[in-house]
PDB file of N, CA and C in Angstrom:
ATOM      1  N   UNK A   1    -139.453 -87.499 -14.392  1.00  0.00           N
ATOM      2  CA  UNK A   1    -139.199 -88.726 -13.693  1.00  0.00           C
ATOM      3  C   UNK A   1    -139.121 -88.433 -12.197  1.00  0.00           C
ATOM      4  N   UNK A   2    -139.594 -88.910 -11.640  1.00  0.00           N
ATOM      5  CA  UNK A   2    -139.653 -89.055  -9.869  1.00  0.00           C
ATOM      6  C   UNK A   2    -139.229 -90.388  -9.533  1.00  0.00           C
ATOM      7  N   UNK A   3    -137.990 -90.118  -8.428  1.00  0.00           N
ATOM      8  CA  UNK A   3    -137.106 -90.924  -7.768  1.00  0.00           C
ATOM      9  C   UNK A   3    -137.667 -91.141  -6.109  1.00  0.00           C
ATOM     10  N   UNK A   4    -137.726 -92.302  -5.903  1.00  0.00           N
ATOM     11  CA  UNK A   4    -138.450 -92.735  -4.464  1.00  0.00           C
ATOM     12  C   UNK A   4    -137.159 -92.561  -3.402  1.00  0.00           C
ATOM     13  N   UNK A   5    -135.455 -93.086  -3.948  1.00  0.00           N
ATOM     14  CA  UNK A   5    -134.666 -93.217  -3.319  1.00  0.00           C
ATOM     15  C   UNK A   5    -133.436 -92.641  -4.513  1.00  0.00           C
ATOM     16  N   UNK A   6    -132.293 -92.659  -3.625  1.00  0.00           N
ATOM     17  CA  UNK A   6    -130.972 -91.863  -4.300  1.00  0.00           C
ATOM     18  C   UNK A   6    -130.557 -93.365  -5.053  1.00  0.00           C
ATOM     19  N   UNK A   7    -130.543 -94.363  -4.487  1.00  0.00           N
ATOM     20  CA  UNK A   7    -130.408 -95.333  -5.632  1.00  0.00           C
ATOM     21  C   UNK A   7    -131.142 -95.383  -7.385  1.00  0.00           C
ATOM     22  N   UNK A   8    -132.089 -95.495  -6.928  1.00  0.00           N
ATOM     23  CA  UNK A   8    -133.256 -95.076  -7.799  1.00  0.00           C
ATOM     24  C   UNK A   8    -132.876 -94.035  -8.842  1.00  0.00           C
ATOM     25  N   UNK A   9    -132.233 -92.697  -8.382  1.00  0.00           N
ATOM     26  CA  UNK A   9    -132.000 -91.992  -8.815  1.00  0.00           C
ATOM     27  C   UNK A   9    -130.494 -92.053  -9.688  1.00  0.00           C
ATOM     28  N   UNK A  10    -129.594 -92.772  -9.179  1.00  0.00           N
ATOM     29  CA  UNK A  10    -128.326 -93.228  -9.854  1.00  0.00           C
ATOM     30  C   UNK A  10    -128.808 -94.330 -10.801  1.00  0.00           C
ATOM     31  N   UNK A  11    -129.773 -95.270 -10.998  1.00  0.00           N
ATOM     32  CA  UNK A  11    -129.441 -96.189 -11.598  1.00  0.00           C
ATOM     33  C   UNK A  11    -130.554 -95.525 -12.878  1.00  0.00           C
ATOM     34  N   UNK A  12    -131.454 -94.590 -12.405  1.00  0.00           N
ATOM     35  CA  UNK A  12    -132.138 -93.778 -13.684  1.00  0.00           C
ATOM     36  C   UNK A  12    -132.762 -94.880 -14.465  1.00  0.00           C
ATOM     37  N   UNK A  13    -133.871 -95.712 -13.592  1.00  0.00           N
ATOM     38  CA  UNK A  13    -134.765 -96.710 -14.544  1.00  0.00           C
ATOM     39  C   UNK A  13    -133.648 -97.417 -15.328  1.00  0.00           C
ATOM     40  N   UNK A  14    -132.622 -98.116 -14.982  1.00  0.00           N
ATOM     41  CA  UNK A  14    -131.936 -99.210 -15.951  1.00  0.00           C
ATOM     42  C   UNK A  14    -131.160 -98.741 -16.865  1.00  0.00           C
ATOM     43  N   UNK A  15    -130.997 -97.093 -16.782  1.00  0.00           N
ATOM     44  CA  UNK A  15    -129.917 -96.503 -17.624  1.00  0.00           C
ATOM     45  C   UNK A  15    -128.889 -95.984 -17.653  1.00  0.00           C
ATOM     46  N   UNK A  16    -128.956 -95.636 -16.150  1.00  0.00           N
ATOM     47  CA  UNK A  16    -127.988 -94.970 -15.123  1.00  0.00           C
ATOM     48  C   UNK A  16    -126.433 -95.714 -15.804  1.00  0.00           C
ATOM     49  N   UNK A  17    -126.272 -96.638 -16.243  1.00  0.00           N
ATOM     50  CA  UNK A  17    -124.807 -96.929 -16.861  1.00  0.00           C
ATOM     51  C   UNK A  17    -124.656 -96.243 -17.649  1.00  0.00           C
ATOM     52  N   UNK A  18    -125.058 -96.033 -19.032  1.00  0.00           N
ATOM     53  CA  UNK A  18    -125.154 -95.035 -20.022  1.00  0.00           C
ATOM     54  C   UNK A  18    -124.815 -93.258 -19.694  1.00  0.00           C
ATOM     55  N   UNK A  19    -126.493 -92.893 -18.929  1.00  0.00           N
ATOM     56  CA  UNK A  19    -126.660 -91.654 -18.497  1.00  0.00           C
ATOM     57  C   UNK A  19    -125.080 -91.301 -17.488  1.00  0.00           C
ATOM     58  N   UNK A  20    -124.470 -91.834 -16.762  1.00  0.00           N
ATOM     59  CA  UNK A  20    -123.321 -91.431 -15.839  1.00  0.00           C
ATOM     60  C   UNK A  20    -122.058 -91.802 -16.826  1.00  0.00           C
ATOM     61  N   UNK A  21    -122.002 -93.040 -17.150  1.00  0.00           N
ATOM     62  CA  UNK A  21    -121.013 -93.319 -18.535  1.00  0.00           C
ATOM     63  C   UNK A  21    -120.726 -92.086 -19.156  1.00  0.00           C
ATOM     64  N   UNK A  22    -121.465 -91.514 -20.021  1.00  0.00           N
ATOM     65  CA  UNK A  22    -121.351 -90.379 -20.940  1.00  0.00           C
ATOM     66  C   UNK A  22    -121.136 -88.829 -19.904  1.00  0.00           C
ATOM     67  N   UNK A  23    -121.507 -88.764 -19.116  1.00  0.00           N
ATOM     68  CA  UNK A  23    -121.030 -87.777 -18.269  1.00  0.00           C
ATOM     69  C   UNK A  23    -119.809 -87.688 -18.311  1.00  0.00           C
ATOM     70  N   UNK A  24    -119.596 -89.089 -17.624  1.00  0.00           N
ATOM     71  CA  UNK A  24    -118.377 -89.274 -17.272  1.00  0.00           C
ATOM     72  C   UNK A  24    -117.071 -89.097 -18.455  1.00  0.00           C
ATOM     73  N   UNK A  25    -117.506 -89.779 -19.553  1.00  0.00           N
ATOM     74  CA  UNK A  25    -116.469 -89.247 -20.697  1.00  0.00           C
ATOM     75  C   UNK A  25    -116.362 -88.073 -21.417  1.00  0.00           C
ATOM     76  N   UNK A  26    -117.725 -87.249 -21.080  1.00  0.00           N
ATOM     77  CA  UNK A  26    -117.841 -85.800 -21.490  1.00  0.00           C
ATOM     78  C   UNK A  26    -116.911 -84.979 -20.474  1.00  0.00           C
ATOM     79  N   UNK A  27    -117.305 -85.049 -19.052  1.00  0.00           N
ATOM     80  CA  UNK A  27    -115.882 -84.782 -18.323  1.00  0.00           C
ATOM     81  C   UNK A  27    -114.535 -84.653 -18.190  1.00  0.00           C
ATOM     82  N   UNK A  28    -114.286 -86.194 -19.046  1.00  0.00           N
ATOM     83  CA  UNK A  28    -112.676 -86.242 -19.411  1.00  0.00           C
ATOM     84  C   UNK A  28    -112.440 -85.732 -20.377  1.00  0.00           C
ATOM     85  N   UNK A  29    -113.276 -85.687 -21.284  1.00  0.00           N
ATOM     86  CA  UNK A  29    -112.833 -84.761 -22.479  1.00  0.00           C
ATOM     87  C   UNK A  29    -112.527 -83.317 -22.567  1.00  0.00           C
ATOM     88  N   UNK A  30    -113.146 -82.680 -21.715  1.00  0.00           N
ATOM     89  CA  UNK A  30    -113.689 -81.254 -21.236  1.00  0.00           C
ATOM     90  C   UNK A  30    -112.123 -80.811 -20.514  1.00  0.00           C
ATOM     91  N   UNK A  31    -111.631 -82.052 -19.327  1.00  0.00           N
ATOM     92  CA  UNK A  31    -110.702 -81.966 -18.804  1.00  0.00           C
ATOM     93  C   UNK A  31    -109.068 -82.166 -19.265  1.00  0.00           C
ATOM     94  N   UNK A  32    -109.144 -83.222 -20.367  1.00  0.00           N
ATOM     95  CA  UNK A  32    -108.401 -82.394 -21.697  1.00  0.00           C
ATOM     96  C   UNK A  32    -107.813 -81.458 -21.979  1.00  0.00           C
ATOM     97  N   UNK A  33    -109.061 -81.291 -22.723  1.00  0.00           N
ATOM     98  CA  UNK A  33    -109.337 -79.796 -23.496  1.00  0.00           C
ATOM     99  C   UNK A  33    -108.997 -78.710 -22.729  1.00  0.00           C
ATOM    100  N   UNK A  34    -108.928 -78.274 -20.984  1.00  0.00           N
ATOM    101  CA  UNK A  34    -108.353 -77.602 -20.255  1.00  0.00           C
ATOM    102  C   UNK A  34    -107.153 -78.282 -20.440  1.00  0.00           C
ATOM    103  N   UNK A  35    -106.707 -78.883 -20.184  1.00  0.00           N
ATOM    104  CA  UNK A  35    -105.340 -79.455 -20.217  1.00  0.00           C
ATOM    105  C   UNK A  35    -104.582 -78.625 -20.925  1.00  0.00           C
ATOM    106  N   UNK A  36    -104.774 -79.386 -22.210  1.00  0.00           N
ATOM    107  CA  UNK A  36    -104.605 -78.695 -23.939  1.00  0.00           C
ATOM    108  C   UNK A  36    -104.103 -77.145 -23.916  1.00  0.00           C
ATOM    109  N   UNK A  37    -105.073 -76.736 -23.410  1.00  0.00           N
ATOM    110  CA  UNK A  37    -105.252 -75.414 -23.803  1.00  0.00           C
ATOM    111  C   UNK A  37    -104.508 -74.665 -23.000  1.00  0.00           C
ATOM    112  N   UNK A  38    -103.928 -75.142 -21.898  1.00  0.00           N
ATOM    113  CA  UNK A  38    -102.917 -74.670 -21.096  1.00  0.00           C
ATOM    114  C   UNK A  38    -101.827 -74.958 -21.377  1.00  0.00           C
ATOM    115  N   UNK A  39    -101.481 -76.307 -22.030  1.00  0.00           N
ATOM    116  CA  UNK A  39    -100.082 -76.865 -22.709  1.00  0.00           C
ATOM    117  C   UNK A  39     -99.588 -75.505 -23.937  1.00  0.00           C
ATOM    118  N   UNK A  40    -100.898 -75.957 -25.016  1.00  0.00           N
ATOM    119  CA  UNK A  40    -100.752 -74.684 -25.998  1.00  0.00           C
ATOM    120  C   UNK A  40    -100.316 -73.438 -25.610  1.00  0.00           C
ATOM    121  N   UNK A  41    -100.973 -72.591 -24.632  1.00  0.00           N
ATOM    122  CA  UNK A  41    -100.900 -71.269 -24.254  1.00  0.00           C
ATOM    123  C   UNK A  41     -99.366 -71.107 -23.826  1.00  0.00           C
ATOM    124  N   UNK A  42     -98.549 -71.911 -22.858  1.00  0.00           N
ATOM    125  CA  UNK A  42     -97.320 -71.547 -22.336  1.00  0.00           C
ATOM    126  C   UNK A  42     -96.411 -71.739 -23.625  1.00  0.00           C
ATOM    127  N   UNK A  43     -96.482 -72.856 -24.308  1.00  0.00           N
ATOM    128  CA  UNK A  43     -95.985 -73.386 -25.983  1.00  0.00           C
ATOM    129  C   UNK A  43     -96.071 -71.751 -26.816  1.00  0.00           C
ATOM    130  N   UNK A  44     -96.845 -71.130 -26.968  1.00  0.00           N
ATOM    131  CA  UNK A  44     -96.885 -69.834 -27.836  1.00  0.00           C
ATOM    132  C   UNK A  44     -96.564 -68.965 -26.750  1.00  0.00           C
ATOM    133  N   UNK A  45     -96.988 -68.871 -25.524  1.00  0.00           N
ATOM    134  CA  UNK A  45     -96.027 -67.096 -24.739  1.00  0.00           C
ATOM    135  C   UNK A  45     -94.235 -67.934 -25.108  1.00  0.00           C
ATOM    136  N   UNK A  46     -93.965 -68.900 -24.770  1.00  0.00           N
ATOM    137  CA  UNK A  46     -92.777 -69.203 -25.016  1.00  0.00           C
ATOM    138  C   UNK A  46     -91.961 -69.024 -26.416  1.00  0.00           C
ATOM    139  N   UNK A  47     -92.943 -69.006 -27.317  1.00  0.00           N
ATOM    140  CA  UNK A  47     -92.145 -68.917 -28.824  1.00  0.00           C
ATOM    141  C   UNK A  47     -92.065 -67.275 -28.754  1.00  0.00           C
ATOM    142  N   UNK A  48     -93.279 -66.638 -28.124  1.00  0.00           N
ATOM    143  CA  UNK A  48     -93.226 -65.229 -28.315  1.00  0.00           C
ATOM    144  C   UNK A  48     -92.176 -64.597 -28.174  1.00  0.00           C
ATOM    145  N   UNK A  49     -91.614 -65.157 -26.318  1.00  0.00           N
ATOM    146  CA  UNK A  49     -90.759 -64.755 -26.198  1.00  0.00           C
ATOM    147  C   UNK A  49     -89.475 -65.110 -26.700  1.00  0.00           C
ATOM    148  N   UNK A  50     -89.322 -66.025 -27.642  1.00  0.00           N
ATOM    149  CA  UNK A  50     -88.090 -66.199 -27.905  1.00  0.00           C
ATOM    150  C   UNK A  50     -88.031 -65.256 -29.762  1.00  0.00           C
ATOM    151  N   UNK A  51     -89.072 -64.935 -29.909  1.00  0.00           N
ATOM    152  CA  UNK A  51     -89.401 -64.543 -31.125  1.00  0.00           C
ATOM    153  C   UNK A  51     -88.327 -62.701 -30.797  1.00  0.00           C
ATOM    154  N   UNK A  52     -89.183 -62.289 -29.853  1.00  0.00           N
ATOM    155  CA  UNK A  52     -88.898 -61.097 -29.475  1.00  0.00           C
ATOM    156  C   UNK A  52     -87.550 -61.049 -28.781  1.00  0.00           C
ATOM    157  N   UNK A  53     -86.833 -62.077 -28.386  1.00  0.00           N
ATOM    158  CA  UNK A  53     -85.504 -62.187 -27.876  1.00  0.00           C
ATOM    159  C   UNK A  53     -84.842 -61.991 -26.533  1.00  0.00           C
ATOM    160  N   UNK A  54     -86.538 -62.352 -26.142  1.00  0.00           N
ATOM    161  CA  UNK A  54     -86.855 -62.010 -24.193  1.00  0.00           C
ATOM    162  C   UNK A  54     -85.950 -63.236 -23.833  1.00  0.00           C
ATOM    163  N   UNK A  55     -85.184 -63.528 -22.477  1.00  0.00           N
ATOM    164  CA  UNK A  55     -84.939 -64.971 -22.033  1.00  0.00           C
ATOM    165  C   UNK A  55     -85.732 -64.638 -21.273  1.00  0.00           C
ATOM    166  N   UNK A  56     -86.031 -65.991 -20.836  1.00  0.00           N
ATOM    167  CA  UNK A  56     -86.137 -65.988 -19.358  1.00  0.00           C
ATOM    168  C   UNK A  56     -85.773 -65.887 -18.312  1.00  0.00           C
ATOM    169  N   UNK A  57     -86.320 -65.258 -17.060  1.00  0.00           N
ATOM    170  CA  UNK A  57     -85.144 -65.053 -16.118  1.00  0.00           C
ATOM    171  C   UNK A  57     -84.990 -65.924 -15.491  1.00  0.00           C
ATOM    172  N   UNK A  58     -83.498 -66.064 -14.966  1.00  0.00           N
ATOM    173  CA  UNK A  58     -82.961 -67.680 -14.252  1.00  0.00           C
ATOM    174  C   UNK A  58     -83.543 -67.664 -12.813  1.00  0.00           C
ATOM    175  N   UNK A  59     -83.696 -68.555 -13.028  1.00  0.00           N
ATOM    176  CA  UNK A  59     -84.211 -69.302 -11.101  1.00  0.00           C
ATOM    177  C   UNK A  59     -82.904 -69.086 -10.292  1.00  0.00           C
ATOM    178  N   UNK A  60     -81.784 -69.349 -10.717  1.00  0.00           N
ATOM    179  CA  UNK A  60     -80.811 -68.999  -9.522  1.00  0.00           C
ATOM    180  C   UNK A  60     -80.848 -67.547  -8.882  1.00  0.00           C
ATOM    181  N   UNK A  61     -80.877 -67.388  -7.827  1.00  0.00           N
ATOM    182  CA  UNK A  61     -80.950 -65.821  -7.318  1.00  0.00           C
ATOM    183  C   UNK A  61     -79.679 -65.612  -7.185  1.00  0.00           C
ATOM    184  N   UNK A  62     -78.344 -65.672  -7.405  1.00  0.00           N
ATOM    185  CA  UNK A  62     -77.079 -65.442  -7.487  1.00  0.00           C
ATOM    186  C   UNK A  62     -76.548 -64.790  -8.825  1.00  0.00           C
ATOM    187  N   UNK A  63     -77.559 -65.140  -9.709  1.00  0.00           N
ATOM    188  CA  UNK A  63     -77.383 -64.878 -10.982  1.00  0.00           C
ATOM    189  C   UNK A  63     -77.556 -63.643 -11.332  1.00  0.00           C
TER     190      UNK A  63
END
Protein backbone atom coordinates (compact mmCIF):
# COMPACT_ATOMS: atom_id res chain seq x y z
CA UNK A 1 0.00 0.00 0.00
CA UNK A 2 1.37 3.52 -0.81
CA UNK A 3 0.30 6.54 1.23
CA UNK A 4 0.22 10.07 -0.65
CA UNK A 5 -0.14 11.83 2.90
CA UNK A 6 0.26 10.91 6.83
CA UNK A 7 -3.49 11.20 6.95
CA UNK A 8 -3.86 8.74 4.36
CA UNK A 9 -1.66 6.74 6.17
CA UNK A 10 -3.61 6.83 9.68
CA UNK A 11 -6.89 6.30 8.25
CA UNK A 12 -5.31 3.06 6.15
CA UNK A 13 -8.02 3.11 3.17
CA UNK A 14 -11.18 3.26 5.68
CA UNK A 15 -9.67 0.93 8.23
CA UNK A 16 -7.44 2.83 10.16
CA UNK A 17 -10.29 2.51 13.13
CA UNK A 18 -9.89 -1.17 13.34
CA UNK A 19 -6.03 -1.38 12.27
CA UNK A 20 -5.07 1.40 15.37
CA UNK A 21 -8.16 0.06 17.57
CA UNK A 22 -6.50 -3.36 17.89
CA UNK A 23 -3.07 -1.97 18.40
CA UNK A 24 -4.28 -0.08 20.70
CA UNK A 25 -5.91 -2.92 22.86
CA UNK A 26 -3.00 -5.23 22.12
CA UNK A 27 -0.96 -2.51 23.95
CA UNK A 28 -3.08 -2.45 26.96
CA UNK A 29 -3.03 -5.84 27.29
CA UNK A 30 0.74 -6.27 26.90
CA UNK A 31 0.81 -3.37 29.53
CA UNK A 32 -1.05 -5.48 31.96
CA UNK A 33 0.62 -8.29 31.60
CA UNK A 34 3.86 -6.13 32.65
CA UNK A 35 1.88 -4.91 35.32
CA UNK A 36 0.91 -8.48 36.46
CA UNK A 37 3.99 -9.79 36.33
CA UNK A 38 5.55 -7.32 38.53
CA UNK A 39 2.58 -7.48 41.10
CA UNK A 40 3.23 -11.43 41.06
CA UNK A 41 7.05 -11.27 41.31
CA UNK A 42 7.22 -8.93 44.63
CA UNK A 43 3.88 -11.28 45.95
CA UNK A 44 6.39 -14.53 45.78
CA UNK A 45 10.07 -12.73 46.80
CA UNK A 46 7.70 -11.66 49.69
CA UNK A 47 6.28 -15.13 50.67
CA UNK A 48 9.93 -16.32 50.14
CA UNK A 49 10.98 -14.26 52.47
CA UNK A 50 8.67 -14.84 55.01
CA UNK A 51 8.94 -18.60 54.25
CA UNK A 52 12.68 -18.45 55.15
CA UNK A 53 12.01 -16.08 58.19
CA UNK A 54 13.87 -13.02 56.58
CA UNK A 55 11.92 -9.60 57.83
CA UNK A 56 12.27 -6.94 56.27
CA UNK A 57 14.37 -4.26 57.13
CA UNK A 58 12.56 -1.19 58.71
CA UNK A 59 12.57 2.14 56.97
CA UNK A 60 13.14 3.91 60.23
CA UNK A 61 16.95 4.59 60.41
CA UNK A 62 16.80 4.82 64.30
CA UNK A 63 15.86 1.40 64.37
Amino acid sequence: MIWNSLSEFWSMGGYGEYVWGSFGVAALFMGIEVAQVGYERKQTLQRLRMLQGVQEPSMDPLA
